[in-house]
Protein backbone atom coordinates (compact mmCIF):
# COMPACT_ATOMS: atom_id res chain seq x y z
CA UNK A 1 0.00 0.00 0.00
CA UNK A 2 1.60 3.39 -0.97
CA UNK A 3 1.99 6.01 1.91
CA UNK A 4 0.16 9.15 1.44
CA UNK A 5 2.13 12.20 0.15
CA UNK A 6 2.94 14.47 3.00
CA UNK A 7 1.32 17.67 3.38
CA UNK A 8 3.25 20.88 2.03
CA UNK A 9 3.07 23.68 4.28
CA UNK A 10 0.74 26.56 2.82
CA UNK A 11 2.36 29.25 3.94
CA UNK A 12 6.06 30.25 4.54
CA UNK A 13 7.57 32.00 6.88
CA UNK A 14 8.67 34.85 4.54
CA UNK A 15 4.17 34.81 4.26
CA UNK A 16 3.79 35.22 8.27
CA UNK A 17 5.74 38.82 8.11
CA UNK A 18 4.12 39.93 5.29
CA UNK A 19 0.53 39.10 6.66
CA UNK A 20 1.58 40.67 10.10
CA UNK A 21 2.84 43.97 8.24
CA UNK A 22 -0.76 43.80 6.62
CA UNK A 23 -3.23 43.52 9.26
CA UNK A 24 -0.46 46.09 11.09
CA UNK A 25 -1.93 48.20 8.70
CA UNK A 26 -5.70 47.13 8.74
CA UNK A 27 -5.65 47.12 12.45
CA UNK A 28 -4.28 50.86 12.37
CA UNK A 29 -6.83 51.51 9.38
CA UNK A 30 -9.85 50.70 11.51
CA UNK A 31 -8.84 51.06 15.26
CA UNK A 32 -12.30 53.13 15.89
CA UNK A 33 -14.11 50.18 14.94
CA UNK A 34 -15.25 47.58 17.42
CA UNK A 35 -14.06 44.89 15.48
CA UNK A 36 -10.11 46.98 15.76
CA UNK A 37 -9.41 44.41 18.53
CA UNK A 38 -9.78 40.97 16.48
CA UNK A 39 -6.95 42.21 14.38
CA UNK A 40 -4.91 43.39 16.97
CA UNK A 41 -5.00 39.97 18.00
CA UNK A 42 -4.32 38.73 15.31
CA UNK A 43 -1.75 40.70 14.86
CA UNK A 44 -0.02 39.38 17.84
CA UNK A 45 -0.76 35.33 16.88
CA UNK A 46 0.93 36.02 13.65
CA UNK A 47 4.03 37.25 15.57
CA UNK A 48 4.31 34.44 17.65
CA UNK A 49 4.22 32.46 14.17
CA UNK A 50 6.54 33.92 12.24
């Protein structure tokens, strides 16, 4: 029985800065908005990724 090909990662880690840099930027965009703190924390996960 042939083994199953193993996953490939979907993002790199070169990805993880640039998405951080974005919602940076969102998160700044929109911080009067209730929803401002959901991308701040985001924000932060990202970092601890990448």
């Amino acid at each position: 029985m042939p083994q199953p090909a193993q996953a490939r990662p979907v993002f790199s880690t070169e990805d993880f800065a640039l998405l951080k840099e974005a919602v940076a930027h969102y998160a700044r965009t929109i911080q009067d908005k209730p929803e401002s703190s959901k991308f701040t924390n985001l924000y932060h996960r990202l970092g601890r990724l990448g």
